[in-house]
N, C-alpha and C. Protein backbone atom coordinates (compact mmCIF):
# COMPACT_ATOMS: atom_id res chain seq x y z
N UNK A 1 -19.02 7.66 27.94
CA UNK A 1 -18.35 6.41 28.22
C UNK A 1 -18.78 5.33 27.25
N UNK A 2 -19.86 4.94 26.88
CA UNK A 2 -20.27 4.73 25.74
C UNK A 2 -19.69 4.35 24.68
N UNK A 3 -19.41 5.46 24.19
CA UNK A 3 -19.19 5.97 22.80
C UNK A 3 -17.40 5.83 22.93
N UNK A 4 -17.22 5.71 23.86
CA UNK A 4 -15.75 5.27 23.68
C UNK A 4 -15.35 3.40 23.75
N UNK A 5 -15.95 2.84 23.79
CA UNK A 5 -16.93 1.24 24.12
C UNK A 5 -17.22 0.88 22.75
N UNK A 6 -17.71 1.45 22.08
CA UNK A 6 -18.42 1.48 20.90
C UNK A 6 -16.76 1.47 19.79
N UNK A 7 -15.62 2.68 20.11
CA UNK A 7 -14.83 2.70 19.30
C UNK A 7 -13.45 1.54 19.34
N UNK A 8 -13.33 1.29 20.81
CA UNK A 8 -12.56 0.33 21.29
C UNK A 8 -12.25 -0.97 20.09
N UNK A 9 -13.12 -1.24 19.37
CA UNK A 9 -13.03 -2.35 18.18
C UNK A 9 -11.66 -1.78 17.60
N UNK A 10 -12.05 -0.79 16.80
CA UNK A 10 -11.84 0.02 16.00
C UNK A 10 -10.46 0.29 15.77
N UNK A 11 -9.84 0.67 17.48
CA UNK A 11 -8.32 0.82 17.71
C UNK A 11 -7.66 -0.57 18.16
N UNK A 12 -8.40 -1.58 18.08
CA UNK A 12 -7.90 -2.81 18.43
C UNK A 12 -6.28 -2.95 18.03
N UNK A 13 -5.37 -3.33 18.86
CA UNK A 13 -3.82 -3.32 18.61
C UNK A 13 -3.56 -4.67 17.29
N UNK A 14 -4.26 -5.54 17.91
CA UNK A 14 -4.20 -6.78 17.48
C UNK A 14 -4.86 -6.48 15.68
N UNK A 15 -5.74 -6.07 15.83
CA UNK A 15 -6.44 -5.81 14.67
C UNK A 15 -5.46 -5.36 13.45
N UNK A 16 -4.65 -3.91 13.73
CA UNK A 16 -3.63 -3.16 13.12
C UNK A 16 -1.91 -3.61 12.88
N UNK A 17 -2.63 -4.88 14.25
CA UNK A 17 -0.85 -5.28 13.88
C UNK A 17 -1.29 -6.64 12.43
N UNK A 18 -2.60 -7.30 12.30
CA UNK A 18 -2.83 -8.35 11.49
C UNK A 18 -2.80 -7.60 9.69
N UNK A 19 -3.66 -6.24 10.13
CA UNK A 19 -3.56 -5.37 8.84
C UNK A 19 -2.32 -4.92 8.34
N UNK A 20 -1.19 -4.38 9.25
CA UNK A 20 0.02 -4.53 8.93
C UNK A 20 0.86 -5.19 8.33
N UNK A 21 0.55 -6.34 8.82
CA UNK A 21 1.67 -7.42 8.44
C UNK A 21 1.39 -7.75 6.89
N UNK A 22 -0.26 -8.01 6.85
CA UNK A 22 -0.90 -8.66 5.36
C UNK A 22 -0.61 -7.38 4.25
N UNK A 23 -0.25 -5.95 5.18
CA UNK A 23 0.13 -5.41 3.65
C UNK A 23 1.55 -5.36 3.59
N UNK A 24 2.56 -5.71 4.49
CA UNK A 24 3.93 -5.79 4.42
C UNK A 24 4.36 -7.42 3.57
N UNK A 25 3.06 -8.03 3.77
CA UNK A 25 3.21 -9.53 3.41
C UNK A 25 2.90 -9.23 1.48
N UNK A 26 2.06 -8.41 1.07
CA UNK A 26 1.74 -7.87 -0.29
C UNK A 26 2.87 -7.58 -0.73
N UNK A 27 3.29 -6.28 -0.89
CA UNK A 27 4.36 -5.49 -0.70
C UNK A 27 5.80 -6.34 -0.69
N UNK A 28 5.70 -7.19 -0.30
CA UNK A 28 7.04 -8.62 -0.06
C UNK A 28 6.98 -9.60 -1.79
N UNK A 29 5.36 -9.87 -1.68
CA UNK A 29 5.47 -10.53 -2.57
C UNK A 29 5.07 -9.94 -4.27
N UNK A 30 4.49 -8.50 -4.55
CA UNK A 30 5.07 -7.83 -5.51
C UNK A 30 6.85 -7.64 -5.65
N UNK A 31 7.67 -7.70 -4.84
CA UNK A 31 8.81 -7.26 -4.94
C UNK A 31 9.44 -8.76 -5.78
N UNK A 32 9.14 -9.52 -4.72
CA UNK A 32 9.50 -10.90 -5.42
C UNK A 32 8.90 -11.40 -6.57
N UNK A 33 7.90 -11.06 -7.00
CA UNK A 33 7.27 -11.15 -8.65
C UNK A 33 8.20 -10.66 -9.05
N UNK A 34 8.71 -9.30 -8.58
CA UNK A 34 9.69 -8.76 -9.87
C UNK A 34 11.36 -9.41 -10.43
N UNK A 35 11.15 -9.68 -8.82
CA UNK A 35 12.69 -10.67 -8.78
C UNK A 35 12.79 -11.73 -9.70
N UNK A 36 11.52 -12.06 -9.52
CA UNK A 36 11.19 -13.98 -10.66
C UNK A 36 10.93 -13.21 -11.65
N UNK A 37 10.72 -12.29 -12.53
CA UNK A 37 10.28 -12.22 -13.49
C UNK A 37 11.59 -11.46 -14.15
N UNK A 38 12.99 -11.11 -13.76
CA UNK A 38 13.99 -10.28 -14.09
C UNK A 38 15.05 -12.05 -14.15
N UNK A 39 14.58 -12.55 -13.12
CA UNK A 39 15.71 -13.55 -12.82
C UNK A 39 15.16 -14.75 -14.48
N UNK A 40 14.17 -14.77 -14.57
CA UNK A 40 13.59 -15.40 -15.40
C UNK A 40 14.02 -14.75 -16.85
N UNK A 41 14.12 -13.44 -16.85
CA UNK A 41 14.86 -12.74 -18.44
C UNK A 41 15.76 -12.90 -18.58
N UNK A 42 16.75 -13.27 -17.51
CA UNK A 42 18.44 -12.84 -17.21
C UNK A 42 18.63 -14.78 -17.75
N UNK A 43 17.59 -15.73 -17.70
CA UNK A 43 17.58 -17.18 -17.58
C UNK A 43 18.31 -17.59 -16.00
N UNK A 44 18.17 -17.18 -15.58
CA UNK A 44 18.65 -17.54 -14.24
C UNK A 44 17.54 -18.29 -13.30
N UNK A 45 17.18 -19.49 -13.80
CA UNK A 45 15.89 -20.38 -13.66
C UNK A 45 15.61 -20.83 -12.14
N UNK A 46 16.73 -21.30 -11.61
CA UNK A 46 16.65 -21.36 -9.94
C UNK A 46 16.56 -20.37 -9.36
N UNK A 47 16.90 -18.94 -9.11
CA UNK A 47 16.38 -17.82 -8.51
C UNK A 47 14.98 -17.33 -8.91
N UNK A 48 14.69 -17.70 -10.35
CA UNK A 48 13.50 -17.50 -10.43
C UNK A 48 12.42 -18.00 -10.09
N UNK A 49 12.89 -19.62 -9.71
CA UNK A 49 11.80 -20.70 -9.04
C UNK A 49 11.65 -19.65 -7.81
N UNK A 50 12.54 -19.89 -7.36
CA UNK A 50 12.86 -19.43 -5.64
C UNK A 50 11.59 -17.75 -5.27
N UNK A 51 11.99 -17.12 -6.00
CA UNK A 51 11.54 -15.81 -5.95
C UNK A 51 10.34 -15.86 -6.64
N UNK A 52 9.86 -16.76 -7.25
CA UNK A 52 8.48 -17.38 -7.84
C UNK A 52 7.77 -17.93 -6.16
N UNK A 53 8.39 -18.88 -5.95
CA UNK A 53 8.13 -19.48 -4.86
C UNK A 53 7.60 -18.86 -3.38
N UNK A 54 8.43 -17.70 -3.16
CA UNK A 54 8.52 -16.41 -1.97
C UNK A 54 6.97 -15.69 -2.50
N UNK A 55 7.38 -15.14 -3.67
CA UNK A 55 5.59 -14.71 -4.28
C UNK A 55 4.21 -15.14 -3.91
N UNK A 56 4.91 -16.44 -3.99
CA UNK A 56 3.22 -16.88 -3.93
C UNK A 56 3.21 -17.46 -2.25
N UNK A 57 3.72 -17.65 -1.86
CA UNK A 57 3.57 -17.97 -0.15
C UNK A 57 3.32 -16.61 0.33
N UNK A 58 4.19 -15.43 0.05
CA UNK A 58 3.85 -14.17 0.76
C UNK A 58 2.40 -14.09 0.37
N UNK A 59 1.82 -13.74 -0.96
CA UNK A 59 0.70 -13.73 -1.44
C UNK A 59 -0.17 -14.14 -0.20
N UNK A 60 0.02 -15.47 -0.20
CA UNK A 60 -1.03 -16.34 -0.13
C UNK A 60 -1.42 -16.09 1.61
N UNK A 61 0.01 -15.68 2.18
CA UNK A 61 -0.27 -15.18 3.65
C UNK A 61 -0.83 -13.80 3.90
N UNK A 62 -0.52 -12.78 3.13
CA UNK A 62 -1.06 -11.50 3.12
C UNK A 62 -2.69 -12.43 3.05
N UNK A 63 -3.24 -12.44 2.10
CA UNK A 63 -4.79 -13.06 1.74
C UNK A 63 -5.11 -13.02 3.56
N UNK A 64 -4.91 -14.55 4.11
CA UNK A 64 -5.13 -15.19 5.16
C UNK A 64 -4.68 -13.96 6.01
N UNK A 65 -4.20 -12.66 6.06
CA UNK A 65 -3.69 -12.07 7.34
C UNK A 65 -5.06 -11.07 7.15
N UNK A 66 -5.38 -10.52 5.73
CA UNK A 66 -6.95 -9.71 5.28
C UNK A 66 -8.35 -10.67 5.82
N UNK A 67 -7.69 -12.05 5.50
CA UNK A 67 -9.49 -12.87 5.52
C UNK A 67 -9.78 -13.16 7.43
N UNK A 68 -8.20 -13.30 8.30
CA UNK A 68 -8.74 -13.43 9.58
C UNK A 68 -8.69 -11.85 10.48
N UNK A 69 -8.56 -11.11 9.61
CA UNK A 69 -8.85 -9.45 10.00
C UNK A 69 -10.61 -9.11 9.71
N UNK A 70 -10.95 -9.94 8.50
CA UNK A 70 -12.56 -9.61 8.01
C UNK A 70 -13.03 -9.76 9.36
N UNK A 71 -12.77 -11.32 9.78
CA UNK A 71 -14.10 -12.33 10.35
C UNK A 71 -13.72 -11.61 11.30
N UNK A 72 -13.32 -10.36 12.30
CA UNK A 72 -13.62 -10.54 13.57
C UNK A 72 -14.68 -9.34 13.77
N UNK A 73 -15.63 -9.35 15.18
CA UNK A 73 -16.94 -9.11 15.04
C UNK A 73 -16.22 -7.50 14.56
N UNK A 74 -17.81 -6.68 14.19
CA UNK A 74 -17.80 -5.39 13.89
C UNK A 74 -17.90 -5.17 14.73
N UNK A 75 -17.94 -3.49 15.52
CA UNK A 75 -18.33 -2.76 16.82
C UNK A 75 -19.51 -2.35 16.36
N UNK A 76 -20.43 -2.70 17.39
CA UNK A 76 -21.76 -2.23 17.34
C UNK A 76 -22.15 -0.73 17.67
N UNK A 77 -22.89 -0.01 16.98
CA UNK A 77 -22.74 1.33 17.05
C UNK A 77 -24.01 1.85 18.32
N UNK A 78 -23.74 2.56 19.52
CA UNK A 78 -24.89 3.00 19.98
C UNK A 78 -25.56 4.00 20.23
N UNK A 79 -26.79 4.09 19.96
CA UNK A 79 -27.45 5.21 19.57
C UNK A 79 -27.64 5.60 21.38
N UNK A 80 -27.90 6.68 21.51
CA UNK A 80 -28.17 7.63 22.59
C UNK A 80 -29.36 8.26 22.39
């Protein structure tokens, strides 16, 4: 009973849904780099702001969805 106490951190829902999102939030904003950086060859300067813009907010929320996934406590491991 324990040792299932101990793993409970581990499978946290909350935990996997914050890790989720921050790599769907990555993943969002590589796509949109590519968008600004095609829309930007093509000179198409307002889609490229825009999709410049999406980049770096996704970015910047993925970060913040990894940094409030760090801070929460570790599961303490117990020895028997």
């Amino acid at each position: 009973m324990a040792e299932r106490a101990s793993t409970a951190h581990a499978e946290d829902p909350f935990n996997e849904a914050v890790a989720t999102t921050g790599l769907f939030l990555l993943i969002t904003a590589i796509i949109a780099v590519a968008f600004a950086l095609a829309s930007w060859g093509l000179s198409e300067t307002l889609f490229a702001v825009l999709a410049g813009a999406v980049a770096l907010v996704s970015f910047a929320a993925s970060i913040f969805c990894f940094t409030a996934q760090s801070h929460e406590p570790a599961a303490a491991e117990v020895s028997a």
